[in-house]
C-alpha atoms as a PDB file:
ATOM      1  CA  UNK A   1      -4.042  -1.366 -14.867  1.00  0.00           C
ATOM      2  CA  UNK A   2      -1.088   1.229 -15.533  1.00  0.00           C
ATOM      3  CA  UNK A   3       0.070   1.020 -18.845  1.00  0.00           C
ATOM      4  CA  UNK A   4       3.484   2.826 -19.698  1.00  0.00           C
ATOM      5  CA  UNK A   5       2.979   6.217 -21.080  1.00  0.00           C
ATOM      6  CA  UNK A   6       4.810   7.557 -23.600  1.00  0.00           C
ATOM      7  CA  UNK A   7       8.203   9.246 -23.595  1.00  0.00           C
ATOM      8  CA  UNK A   8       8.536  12.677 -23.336  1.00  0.00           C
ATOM      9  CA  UNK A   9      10.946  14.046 -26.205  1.00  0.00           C
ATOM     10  CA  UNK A  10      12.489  15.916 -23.516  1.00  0.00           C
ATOM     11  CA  UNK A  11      13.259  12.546 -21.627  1.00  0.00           C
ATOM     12  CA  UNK A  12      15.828   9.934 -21.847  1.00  0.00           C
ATOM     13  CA  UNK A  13      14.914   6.581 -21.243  1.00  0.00           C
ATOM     14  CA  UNK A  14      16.647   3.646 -19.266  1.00  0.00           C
ATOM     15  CA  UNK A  15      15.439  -0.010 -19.034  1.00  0.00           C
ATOM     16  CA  UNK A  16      17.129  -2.189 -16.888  1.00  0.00           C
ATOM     17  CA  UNK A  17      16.279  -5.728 -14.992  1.00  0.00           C
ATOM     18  CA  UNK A  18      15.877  -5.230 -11.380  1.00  0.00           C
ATOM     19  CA  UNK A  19      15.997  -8.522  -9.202  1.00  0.00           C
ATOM     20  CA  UNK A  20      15.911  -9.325  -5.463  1.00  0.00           C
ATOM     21  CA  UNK A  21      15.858 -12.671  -4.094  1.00  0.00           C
ATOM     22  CA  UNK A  22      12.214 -13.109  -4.099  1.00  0.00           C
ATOM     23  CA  UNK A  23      11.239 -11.734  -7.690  1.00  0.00           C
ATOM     24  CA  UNK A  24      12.308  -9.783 -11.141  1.00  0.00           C
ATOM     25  CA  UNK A  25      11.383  -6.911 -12.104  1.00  0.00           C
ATOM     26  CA  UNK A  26      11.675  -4.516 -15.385  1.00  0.00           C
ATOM     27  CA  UNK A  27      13.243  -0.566 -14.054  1.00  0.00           C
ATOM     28  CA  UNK A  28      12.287   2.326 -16.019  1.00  0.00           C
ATOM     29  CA  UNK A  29      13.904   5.589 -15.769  1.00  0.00           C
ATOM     30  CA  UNK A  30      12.845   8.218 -17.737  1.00  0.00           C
ATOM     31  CA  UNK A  31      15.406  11.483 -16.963  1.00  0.00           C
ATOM     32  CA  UNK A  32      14.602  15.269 -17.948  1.00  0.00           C
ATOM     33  CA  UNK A  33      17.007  18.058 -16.767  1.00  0.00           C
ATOM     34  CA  UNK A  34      14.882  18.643 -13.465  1.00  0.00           C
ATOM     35  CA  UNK A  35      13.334  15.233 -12.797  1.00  0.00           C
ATOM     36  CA  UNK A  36      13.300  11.338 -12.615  1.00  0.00           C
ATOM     37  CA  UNK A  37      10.245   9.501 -13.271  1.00  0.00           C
ATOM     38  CA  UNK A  38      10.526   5.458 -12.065  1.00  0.00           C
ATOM     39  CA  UNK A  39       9.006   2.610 -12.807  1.00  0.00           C
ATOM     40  CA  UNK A  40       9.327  -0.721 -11.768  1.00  0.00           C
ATOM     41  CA  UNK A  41       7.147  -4.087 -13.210  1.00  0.00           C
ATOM     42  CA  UNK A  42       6.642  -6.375 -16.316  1.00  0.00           C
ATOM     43  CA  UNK A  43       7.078  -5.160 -19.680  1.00  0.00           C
ATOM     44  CA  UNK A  44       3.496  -4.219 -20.100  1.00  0.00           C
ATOM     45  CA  UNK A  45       2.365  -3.003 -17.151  1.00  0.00           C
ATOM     46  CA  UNK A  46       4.148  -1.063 -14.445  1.00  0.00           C
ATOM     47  CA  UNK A  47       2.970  -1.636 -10.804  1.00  0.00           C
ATOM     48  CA  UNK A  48       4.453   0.997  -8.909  1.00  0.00           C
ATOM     49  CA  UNK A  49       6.000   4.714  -9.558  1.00  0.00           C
ATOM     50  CA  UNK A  50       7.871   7.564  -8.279  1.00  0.00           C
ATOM     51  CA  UNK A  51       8.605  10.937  -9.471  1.00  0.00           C
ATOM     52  CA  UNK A  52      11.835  12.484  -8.017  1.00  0.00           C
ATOM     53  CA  UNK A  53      12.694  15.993  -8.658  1.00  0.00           C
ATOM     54  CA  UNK A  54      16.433  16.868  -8.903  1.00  0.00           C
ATOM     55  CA  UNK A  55      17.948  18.531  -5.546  1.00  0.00           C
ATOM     56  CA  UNK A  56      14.395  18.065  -3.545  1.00  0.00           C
ATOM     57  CA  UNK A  57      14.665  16.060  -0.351  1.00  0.00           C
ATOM     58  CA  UNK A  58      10.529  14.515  -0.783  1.00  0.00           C
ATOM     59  CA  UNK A  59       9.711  12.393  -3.847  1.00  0.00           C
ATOM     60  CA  UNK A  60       6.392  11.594  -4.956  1.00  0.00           C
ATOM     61  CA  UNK A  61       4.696   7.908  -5.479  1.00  0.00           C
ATOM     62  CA  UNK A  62       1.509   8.510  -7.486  1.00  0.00           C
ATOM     63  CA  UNK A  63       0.806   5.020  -7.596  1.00  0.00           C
ATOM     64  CA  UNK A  64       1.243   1.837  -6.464  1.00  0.00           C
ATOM     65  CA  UNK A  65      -1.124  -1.165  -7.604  1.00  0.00           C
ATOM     66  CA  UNK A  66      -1.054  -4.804  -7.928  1.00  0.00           C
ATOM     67  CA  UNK A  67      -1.245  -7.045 -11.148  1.00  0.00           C
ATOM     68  CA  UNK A  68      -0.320 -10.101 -11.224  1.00  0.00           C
ATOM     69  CA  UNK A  69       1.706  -9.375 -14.774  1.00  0.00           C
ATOM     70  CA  UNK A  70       3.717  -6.897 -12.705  1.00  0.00           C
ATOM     71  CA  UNK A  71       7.033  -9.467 -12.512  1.00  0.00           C
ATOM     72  CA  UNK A  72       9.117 -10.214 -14.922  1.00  0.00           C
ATOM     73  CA  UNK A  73       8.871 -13.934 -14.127  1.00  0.00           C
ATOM     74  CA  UNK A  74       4.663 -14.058 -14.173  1.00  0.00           C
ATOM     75  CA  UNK A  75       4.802 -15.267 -10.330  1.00  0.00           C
ATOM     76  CA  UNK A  76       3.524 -11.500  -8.334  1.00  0.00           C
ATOM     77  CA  UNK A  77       1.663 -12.524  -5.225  1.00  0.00           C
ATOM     78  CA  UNK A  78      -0.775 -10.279  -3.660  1.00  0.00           C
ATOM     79  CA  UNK A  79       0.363  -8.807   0.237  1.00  0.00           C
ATOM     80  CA  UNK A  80       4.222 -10.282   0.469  1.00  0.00           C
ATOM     81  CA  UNK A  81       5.474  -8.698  -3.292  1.00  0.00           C
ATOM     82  CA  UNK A  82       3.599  -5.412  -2.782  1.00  0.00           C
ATOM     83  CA  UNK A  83       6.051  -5.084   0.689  1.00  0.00           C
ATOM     84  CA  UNK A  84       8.216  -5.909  -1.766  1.00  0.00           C
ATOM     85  CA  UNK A  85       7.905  -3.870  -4.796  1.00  0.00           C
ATOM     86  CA  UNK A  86       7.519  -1.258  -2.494  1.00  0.00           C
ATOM     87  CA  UNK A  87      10.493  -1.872  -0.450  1.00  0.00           C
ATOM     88  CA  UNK A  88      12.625  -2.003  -3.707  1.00  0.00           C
ATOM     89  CA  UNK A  89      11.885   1.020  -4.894  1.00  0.00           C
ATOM     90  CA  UNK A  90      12.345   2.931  -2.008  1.00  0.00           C
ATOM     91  CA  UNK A  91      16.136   0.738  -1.643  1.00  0.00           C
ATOM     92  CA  UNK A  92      16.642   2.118  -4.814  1.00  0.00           C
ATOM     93  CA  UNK A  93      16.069   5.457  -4.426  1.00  0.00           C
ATOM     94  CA  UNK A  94      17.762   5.543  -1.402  1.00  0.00           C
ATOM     95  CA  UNK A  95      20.597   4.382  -3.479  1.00  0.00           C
ATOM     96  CA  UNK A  96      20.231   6.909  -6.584  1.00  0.00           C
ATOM     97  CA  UNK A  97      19.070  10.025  -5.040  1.00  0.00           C
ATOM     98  CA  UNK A  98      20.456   9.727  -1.566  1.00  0.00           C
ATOM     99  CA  UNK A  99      19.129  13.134  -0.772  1.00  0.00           C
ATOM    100  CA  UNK A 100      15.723  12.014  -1.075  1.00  0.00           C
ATOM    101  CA  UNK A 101      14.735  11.225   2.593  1.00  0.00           C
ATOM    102  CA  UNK A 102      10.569  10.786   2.120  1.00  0.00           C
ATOM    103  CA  UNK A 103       8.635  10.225  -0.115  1.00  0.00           C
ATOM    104  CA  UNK A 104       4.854  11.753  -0.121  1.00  0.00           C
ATOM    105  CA  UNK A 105       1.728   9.611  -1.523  1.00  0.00           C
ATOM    106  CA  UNK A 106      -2.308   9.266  -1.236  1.00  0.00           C
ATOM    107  CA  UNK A 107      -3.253   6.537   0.244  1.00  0.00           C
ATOM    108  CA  UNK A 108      -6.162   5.607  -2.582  1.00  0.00           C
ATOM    109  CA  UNK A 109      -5.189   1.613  -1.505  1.00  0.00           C
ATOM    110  CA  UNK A 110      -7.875  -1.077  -1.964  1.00  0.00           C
ATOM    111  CA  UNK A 111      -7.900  -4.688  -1.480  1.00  0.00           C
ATOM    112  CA  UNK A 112     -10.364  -7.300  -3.373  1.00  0.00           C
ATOM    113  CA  UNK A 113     -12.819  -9.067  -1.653  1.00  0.00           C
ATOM    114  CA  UNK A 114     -13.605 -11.540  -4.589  1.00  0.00           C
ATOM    115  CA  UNK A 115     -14.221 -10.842  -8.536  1.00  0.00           C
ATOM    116  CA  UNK A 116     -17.200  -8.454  -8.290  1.00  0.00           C
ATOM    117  CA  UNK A 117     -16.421  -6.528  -5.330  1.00  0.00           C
ATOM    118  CA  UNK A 118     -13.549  -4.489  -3.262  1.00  0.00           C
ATOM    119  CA  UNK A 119     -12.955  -2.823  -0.266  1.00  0.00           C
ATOM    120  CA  UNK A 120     -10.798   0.396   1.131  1.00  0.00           C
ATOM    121  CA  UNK A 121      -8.225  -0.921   2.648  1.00  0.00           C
ATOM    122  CA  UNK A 122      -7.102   2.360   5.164  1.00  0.00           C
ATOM    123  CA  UNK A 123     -10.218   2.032   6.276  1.00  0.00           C
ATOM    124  CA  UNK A 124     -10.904  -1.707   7.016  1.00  0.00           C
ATOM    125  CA  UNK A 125      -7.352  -2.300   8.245  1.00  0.00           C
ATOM    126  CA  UNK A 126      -7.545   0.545  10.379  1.00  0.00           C
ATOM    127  CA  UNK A 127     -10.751  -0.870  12.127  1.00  0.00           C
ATOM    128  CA  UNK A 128      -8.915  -3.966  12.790  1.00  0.00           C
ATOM    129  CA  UNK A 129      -5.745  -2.850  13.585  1.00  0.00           C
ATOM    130  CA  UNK A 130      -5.797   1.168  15.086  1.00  0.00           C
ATOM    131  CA  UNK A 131      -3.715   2.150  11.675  1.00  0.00           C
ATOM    132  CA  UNK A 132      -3.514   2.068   8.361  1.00  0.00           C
ATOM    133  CA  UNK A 133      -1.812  -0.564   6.523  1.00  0.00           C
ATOM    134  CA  UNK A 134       0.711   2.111   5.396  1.00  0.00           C
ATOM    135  CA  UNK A 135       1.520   3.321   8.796  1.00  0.00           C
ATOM    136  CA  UNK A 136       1.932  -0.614  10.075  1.00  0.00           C
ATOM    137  CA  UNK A 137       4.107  -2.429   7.476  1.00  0.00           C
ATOM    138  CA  UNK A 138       6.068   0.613   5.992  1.00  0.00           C
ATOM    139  CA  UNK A 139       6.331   3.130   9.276  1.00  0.00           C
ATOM    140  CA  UNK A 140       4.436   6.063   7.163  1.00  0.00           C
ATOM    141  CA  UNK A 141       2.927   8.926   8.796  1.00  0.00           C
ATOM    142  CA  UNK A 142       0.739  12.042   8.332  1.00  0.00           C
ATOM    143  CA  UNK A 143       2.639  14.533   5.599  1.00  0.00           C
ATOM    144  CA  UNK A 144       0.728  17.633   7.912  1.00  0.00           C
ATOM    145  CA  UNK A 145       1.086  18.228  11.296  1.00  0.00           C
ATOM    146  CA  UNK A 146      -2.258  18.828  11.688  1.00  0.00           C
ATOM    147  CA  UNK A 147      -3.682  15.553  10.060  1.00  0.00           C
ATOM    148  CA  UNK A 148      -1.682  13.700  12.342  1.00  0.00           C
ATOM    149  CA  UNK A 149      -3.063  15.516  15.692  1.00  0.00           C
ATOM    150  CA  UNK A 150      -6.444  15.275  14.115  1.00  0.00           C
ATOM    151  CA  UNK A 151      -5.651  11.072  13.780  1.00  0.00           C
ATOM    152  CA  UNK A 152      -4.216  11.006  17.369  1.00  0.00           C
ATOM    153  CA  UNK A 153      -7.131  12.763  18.786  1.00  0.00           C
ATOM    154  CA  UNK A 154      -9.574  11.344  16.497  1.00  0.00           C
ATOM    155  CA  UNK A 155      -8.654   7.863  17.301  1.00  0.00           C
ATOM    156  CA  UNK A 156      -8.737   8.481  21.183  1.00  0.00           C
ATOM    157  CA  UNK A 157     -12.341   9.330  20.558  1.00  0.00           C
ATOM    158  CA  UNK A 158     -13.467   6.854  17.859  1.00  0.00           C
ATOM    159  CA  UNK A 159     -12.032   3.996  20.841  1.00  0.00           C
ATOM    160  CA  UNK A 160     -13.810   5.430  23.467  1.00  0.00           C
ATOM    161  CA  UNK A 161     -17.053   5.555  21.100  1.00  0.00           C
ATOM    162  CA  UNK A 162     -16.477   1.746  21.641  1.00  0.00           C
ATOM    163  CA  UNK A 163     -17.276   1.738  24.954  1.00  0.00           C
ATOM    164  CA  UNK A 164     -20.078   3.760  25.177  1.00  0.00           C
ATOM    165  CA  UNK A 165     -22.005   2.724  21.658  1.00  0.00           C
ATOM    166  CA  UNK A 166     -24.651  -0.021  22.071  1.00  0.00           C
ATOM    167  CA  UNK A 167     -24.897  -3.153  19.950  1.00  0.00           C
ATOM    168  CA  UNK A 168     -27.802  -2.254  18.860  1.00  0.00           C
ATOM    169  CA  UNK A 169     -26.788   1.141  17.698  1.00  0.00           C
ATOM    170  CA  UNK A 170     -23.801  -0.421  15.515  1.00  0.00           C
ATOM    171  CA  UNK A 171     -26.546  -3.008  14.339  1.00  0.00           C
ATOM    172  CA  UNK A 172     -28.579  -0.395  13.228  1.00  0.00           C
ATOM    173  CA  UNK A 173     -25.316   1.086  11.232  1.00  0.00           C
ATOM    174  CA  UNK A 174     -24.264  -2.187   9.567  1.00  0.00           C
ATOM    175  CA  UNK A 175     -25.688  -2.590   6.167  1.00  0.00           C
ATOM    176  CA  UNK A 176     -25.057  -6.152   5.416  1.00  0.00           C
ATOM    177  CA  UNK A 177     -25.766  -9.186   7.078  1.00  0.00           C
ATOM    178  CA  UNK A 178     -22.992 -10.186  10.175  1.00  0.00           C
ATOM    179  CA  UNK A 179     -20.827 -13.021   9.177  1.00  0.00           C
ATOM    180  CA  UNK A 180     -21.681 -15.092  12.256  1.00  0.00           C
ATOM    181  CA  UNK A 181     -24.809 -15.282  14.078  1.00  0.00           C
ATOM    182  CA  UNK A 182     -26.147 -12.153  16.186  1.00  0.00           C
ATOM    183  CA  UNK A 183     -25.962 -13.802  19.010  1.00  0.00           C
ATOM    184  CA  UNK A 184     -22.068 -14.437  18.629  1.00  0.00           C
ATOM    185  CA  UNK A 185     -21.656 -11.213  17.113  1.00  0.00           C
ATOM    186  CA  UNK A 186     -23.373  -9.495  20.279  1.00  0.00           C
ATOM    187  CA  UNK A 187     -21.011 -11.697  22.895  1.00  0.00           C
ATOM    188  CA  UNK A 188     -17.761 -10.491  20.561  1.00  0.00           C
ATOM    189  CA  UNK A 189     -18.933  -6.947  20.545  1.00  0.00           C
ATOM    190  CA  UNK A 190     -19.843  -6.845  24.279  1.00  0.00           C
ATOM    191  CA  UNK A 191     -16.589  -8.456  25.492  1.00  0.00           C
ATOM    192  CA  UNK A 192     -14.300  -5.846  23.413  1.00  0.00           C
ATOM    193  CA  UNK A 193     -13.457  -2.694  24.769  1.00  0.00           C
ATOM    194  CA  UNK A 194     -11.729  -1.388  21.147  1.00  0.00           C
ATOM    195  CA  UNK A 195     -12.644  -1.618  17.769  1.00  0.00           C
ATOM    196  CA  UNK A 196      -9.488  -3.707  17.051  1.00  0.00           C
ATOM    197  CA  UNK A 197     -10.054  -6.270  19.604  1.00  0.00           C
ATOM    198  CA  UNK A 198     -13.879  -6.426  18.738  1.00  0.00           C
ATOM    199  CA  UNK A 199     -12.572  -6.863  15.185  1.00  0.00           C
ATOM    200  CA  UNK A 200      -9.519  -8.974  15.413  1.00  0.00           C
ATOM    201  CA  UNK A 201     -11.914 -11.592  17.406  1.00  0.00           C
ATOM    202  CA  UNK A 202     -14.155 -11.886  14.398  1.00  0.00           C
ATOM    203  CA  UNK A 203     -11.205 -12.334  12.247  1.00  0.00           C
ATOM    204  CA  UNK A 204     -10.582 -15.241  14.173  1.00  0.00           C
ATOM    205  CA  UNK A 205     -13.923 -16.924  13.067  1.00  0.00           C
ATOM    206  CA  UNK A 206     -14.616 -15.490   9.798  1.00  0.00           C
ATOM    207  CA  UNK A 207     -12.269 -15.871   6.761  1.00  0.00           C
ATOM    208  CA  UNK A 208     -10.257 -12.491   5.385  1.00  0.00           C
ATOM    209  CA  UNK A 209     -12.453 -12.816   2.240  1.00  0.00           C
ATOM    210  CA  UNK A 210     -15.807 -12.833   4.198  1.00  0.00           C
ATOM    211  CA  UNK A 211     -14.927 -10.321   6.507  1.00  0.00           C
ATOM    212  CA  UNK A 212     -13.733  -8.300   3.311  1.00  0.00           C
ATOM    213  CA  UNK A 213     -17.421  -8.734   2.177  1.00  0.00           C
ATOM    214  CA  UNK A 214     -19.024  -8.231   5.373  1.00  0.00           C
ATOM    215  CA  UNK A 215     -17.452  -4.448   5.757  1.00  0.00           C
ATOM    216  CA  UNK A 216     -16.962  -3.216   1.800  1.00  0.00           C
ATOM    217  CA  UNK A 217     -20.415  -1.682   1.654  1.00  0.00           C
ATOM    218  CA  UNK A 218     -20.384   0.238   4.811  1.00  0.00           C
ATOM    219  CA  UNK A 219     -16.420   0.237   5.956  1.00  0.00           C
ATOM    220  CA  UNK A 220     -15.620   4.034   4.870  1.00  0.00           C
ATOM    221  CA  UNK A 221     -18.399   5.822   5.359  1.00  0.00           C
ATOM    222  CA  UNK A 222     -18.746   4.293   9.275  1.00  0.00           C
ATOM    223  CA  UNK A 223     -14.900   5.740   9.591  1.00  0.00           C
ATOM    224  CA  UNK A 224     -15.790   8.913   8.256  1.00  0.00           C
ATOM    225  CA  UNK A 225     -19.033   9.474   9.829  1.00  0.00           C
ATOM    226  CA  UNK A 226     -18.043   8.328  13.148  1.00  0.00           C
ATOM    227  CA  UNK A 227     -14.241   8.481  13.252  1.00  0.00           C
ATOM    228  CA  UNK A 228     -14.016  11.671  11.432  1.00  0.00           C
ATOM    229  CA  UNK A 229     -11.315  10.288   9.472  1.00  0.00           C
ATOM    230  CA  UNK A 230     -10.799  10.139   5.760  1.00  0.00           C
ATOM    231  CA  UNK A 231      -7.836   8.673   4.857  1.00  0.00           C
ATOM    232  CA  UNK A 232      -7.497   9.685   1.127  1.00  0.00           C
ATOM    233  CA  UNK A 233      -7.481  13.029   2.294  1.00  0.00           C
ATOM    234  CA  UNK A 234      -4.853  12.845   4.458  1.00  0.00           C
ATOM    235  CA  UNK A 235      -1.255  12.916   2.491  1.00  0.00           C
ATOM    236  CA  UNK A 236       1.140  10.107   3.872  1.00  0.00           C
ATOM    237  CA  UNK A 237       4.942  10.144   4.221  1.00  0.00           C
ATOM    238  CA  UNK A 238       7.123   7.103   4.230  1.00  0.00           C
ATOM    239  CA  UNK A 239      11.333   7.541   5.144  1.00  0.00           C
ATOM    240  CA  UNK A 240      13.214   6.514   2.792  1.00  0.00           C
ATOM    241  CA  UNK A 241      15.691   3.449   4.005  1.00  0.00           C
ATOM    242  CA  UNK A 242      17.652   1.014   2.050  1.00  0.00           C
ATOM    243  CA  UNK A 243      15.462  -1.898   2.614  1.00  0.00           C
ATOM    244  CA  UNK A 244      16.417  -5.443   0.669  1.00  0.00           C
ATOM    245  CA  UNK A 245      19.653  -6.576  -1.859  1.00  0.00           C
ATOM    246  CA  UNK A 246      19.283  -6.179  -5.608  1.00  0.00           C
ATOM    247  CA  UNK A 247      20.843  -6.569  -8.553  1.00  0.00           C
ATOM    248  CA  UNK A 248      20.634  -4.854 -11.779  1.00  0.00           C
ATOM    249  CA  UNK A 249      21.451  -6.026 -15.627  1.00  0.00           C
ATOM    250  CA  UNK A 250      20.684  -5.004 -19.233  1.00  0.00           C
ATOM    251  CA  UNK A 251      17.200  -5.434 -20.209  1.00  0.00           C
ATOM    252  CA  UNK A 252      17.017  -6.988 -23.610  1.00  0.00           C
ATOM    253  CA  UNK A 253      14.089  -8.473 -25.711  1.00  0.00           C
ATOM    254  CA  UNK A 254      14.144 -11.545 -27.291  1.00  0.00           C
ATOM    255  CA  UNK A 255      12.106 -13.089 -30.050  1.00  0.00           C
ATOM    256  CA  UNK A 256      10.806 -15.624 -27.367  1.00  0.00           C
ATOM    257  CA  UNK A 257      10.486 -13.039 -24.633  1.00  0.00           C
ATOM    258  CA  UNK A 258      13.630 -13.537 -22.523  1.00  0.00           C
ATOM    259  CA  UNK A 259      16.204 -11.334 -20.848  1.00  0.00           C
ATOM    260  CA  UNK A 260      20.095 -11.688 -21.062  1.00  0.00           C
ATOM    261  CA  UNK A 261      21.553 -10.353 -17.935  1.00  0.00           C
ATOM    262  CA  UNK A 262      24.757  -9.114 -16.948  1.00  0.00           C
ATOM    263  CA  UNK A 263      24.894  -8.876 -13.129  1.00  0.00           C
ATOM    264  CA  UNK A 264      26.043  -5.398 -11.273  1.00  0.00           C
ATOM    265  CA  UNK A 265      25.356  -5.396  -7.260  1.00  0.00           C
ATOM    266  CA  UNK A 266      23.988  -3.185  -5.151  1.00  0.00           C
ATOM    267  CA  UNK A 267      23.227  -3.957  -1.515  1.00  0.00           C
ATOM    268  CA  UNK A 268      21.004  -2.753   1.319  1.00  0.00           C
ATOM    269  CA  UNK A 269      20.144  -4.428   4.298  1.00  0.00           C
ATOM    270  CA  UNK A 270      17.862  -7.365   5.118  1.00  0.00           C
ATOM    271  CA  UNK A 271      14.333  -6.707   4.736  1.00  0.00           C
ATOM    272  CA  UNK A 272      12.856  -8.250   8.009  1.00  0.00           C
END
């Protein structure tokens, strides 16, 4: 959980209320004479970040993670407010440094399967889907040329492996018991010429959580090994659009927690 760090002396600080229509959010800007450091979430926890250095055209994002303390109104739901959070903060830097264009990240993203366990998500959404999670909801690609003609060519082969590996020989790779019965699990695999397909078909029967529970222990290391493709590795790149309306207001404490705002509007376009 990403506590706020403390402020450089050679910083100035900002602290604002950030809103859209679907949730509130407390904006931190911390300004030295050659960079912005952002952060938008609740008062004690921050949620998601970007450094921006003055005059570059590529920001940073070290981090992005979900709480559910990350609103200022205690109601952050996992999946539709991390689109969200992340859409606002790339709105508002499209906004307040229009010369940023991208902006660069690791892709370090997880997912929880239930209280004691968790999955990578790159790598379990790309089996069901062909791409990362990432590259599907916010249109981010490979930062390197050459990472993303490894992916393309990489993922050519890793679907063709489909059609040529046995069941039996991605039994033998599976480390956890299937979610449905062999049998079924044979007919789905057999009747799929992808790994998407093969997956998505599963998905069908099994809930997300036992699915999630299904692939966490073996999920990366099958991409790696057999895919050659490891994602955290691979720096991403996201353009930077205006994305959803905001507004933003004074951020002031009271004794009993509460804001007083003062709305000033900026706009963007609908976020679809």
């Amino acid at each position: 959980m990403p506590h706020y760090y403390p402020k450089k002396p050679t910083q100035t600080e900002v602290k604002e209320v950030i809103e859209t229509a679907m949730n509130k959010f407390l904006l931190t800007v911390r300004t030295s004479d050659t960079s912005s450091m952002l952060y938008i979430g609740g008062v004690n926890v921050w949620c998601i970040g970007c450094q921006v250095l003055h005059g570059e055209p590529v920001a940073n994002m070290p981090k992005i993670e979900y709480n559910e303390t990350c609103s200022l109104t205690g109601r952050y739901k996992r999946g539709i407010d991390t689109v969200g959070i992340l859409a606002l903060l790339m709105t508002y830097v499209h906004d307040r440094f229009p010369n940023v264009t991208n902006i660069t990240f690791d892709d370090y993203s997880w997912r929880s399967c239930d209280e004691q366990q968790t999955i990578d998500l790159a790598p379990f959404y790309y089996l069901m889907y062909g791409v990362t999670w990432y590259m599907n909801k916010m249109g981010a690609t490979f930062e390197k040329e050459a990472d993303a003609a490894h992916f393309t060519d990489a993922n050519r082969q890793f679907q063709q492996l489909k059609t040529t590996m046995t069941w039996a020989e991605f039994d033998a790779e599976v480390t956890t018991a299937h979610p449905l019965p062999d049998s079924e699990m044979r007919r789905l695999y057999e009747g799929s010429e992808t790994w998407p397909v093969f997956f998505s078909k599963v998905k069908e029967q099994v809930p997300i959580e036992d699915l999630c529970r299904y692939m966490a222990p073996w999920v990366k290391d099958f991409v790696r090994n057999r895919a050659g493709l490891l994602f955290e590795s691979m720096k991403m790149v996201m353009p930077v659009v205006g994305a959803i309306p905001y507004t933003i207001s004074p951020f002031t404490k009271r004794t009993n927690g509460g804001t007083r705002k003062q709305h000033r509007r900026r706009r963007g376009i609908d976020l679809q």
